[in-house]
Protein backbone atom coordinates (compact mmCIF):
# COMPACT_ATOMS: atom_id res chain seq x y z
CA UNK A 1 11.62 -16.71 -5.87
CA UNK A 2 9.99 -14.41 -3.27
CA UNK A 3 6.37 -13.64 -3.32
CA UNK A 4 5.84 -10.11 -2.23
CA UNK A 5 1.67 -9.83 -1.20
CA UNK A 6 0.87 -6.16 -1.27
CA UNK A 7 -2.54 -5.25 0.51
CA UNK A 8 -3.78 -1.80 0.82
CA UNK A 9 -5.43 -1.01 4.59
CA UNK A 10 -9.01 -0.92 5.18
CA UNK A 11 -10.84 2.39 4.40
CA UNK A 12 -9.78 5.16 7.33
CA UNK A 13 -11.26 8.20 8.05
CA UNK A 14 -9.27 10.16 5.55
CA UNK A 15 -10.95 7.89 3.15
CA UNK A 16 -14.53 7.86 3.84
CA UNK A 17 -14.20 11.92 3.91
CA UNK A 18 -12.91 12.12 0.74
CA UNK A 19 -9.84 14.04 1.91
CA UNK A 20 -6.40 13.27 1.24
CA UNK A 21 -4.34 11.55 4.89
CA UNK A 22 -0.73 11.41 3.43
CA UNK A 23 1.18 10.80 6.64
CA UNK A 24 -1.26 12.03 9.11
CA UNK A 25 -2.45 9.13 11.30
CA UNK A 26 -5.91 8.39 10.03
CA UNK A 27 -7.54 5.34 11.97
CA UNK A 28 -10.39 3.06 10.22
CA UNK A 29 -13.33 3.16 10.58
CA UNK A 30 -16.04 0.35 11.16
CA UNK A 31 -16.03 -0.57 7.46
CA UNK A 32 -12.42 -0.36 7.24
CA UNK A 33 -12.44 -2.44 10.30
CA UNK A 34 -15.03 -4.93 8.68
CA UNK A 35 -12.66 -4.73 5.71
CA UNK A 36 -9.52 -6.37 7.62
CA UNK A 37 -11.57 -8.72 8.74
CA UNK A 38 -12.39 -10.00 5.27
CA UNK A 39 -8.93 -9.68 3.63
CA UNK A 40 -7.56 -11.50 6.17
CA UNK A 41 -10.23 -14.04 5.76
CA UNK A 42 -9.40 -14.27 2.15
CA UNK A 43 -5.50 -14.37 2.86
CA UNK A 44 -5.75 -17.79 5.49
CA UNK A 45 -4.90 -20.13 2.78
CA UNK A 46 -1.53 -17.89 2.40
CA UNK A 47 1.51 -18.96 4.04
CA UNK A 48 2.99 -16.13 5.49
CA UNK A 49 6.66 -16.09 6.73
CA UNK A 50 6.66 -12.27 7.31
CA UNK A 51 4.01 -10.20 8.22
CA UNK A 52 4.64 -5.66 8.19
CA UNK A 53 3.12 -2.81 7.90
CA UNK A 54 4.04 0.74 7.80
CA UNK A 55 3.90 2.69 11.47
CA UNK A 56 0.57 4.29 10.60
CA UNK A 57 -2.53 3.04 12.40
CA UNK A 58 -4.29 2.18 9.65
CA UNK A 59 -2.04 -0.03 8.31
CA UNK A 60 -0.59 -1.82 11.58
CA UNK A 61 -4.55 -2.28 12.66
CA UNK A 62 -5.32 -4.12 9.22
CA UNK A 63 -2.06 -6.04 9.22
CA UNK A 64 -2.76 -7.42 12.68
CA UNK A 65 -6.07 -8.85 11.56
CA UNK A 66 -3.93 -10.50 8.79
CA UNK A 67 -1.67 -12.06 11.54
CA UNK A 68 -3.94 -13.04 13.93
CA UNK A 69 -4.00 -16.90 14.93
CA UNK A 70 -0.61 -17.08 12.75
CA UNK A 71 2.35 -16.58 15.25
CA UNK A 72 4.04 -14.51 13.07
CA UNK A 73 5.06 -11.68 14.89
CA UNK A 74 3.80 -7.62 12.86
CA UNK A 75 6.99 -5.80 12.19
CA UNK A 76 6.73 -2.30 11.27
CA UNK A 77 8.81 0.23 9.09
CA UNK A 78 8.31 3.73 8.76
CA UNK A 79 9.67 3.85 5.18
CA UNK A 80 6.86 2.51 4.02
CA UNK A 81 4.56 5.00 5.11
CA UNK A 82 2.26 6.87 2.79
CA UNK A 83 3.20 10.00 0.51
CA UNK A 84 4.08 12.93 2.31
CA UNK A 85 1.44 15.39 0.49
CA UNK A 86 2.81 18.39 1.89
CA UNK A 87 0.23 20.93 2.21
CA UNK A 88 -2.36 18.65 0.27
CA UNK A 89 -2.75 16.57 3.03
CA UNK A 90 -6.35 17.22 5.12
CA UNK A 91 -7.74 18.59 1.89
CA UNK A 92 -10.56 17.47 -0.38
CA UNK A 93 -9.52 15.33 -3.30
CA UNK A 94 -11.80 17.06 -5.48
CA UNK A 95 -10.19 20.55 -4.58
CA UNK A 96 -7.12 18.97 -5.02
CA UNK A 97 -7.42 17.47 -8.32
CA UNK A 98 -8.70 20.82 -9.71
CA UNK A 99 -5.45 22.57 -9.47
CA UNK A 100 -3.01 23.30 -12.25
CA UNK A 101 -0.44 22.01 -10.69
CA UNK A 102 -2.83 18.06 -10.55
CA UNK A 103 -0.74 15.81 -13.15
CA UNK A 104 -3.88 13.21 -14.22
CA UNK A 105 -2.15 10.37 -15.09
CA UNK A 106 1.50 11.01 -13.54
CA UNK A 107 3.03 11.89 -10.12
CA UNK A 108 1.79 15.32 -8.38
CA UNK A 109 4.50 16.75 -5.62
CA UNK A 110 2.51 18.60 -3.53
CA UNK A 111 4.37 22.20 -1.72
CA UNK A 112 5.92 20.64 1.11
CA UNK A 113 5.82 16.76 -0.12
CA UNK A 114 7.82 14.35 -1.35
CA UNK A 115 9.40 13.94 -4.93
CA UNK A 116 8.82 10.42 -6.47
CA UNK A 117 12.71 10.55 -6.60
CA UNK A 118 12.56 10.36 -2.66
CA UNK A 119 9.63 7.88 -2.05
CA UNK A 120 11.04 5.15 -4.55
CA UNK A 121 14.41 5.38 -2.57
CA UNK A 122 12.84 5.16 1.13
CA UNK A 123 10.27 2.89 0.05
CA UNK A 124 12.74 0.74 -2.09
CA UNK A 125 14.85 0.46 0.75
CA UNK A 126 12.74 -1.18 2.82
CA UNK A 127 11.37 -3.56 -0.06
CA UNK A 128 15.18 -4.68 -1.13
CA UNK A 129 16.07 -5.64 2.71
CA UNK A 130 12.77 -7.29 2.68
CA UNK A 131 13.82 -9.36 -0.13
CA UNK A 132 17.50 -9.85 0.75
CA UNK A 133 16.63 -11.10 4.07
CA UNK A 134 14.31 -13.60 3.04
CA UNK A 135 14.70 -14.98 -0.15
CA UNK A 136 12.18 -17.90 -1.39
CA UNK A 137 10.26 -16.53 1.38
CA UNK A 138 6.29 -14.94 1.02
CA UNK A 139 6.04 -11.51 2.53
CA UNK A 140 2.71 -9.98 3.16
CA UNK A 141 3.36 -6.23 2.88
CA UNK A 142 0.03 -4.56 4.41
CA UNK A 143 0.59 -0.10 2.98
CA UNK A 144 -0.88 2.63 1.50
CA UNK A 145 -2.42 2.94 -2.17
CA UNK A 146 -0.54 5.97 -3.27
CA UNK A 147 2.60 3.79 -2.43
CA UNK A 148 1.56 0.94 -3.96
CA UNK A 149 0.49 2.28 -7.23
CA UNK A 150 4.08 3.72 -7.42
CA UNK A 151 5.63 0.67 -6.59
CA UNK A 152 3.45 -0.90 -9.11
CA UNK A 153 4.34 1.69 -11.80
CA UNK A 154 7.69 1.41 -11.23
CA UNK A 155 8.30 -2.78 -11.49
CA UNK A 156 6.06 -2.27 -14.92
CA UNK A 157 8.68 0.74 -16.24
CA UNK A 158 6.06 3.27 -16.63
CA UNK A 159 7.07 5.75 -14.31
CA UNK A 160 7.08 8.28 -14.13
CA UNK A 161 3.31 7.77 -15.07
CA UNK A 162 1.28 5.53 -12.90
CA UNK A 163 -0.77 3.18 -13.58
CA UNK A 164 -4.58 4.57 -12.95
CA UNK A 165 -6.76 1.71 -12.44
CA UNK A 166 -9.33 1.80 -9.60
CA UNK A 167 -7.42 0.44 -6.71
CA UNK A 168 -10.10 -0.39 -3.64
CA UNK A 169 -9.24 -0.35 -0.08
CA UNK A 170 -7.88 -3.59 0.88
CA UNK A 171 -7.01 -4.48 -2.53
CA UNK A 172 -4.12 -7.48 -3.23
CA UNK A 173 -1.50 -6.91 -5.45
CA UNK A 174 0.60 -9.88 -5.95
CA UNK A 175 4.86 -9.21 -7.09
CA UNK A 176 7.72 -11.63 -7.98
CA UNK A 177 11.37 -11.27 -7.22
CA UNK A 178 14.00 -13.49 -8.68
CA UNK A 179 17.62 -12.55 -9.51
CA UNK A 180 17.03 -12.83 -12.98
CA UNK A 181 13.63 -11.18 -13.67
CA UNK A 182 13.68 -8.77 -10.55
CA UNK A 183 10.65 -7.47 -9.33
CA UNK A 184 7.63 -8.91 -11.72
CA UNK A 185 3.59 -7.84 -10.88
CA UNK A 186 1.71 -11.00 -11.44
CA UNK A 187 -1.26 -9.56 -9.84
CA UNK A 188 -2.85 -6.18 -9.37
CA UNK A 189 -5.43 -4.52 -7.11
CA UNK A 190 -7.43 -8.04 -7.10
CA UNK A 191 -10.66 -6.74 -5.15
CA UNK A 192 -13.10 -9.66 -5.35
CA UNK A 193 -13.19 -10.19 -1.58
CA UNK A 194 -14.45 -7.18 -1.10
CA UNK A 195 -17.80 -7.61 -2.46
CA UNK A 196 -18.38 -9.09 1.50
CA UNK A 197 -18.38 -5.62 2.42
CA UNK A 198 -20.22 -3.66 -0.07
């Protein structure tokens, strides 16, 4: 069985302005900074035999906190960088969520994003080579919420809804894979070690 550890980076810019990033490189900021400290804190009893993050700052900045002292080197893949939002991206969630065209509790394609279609198959691709290349192994997988909740969403077989439940910046969500069961979520957006930074 591989053990697939999915955390979401520390709070960035985007973030703490309320606007959406997508793919734009937002960096943390001092909490979100704080925040890596204290997941990876939480994650040192975790073996890890692979440590990666997508290409964005945010994520690559978290994920080395995670790695330090480890000697496991940070690989990075761009397919597992957040949602392109297309024109929503820079833009005020609030505004956002307003719009007719806002799905509440399913997938929104922005003008000029992705489809869900494309993001499971880049994102998937990364996640099945992951796997394949290391089976039995424990992967920590350091991304983006709007990624993860998809990913999430899709290995429960409710998508094209997602699953809405508050998901915290450097939340741990915690998935299976075995050739019989596939890809099984045995833990979701676990947030208790952020209390440290509240």
């Amino acid at each position: 069985m591989t053990t697939l550890y999915l955390i979401r980076h520390g709070e960035s810019e985007a973030n703490a302005a309320g606007v959406f990033a997508g793919q734009s490189d937002s960096p943390l900021t001092a909490k979100g900074r704080e925040q890596a400290t204290v997941v990876a804190k939480a994650l040192r009893p975790i073996h890890f035999d692979r440590i990666v993050a997508s290409t964005l700052s945010r994520t690559t900045d978290t994920a080395a906190e995670i790695a330090a002292g480890r000697g496991v080197p940070l690989e990075t893949y761009a397919g597992l960088k957040e949602i392109d939002l297309g024109d929503a991206a820079g833009k005020p969630f609030d505004e956002m969520r307003g719009l007719p065209s806002y799905s509440g509790d399913g997938f929104t394609q922005w003008p000029g994003g992705e489809s869900l279609d494309q993001i499971v198959t880049r994102v998937m691709r990364v996640i099945e080579r992951l796997v394949s290349e290391s089976p039995g192994k424990t992967i920590c997988i350091v991304g983006h919420g709007g990624v993860t909740r998809i990913l999430v969403s899709l290995f429960m077989g409710v998508l094209p809804k997602l699953v809405r439940v508050p998901a915290t910046n450097t939340n741990i969500t915690i998935v299976t894979h075995d050739a019989e069961r596939g890809f099984v979520v045995q833990e979701m957006f676990k947030d208790s070690h952020v209390v440290e930074t509240a």
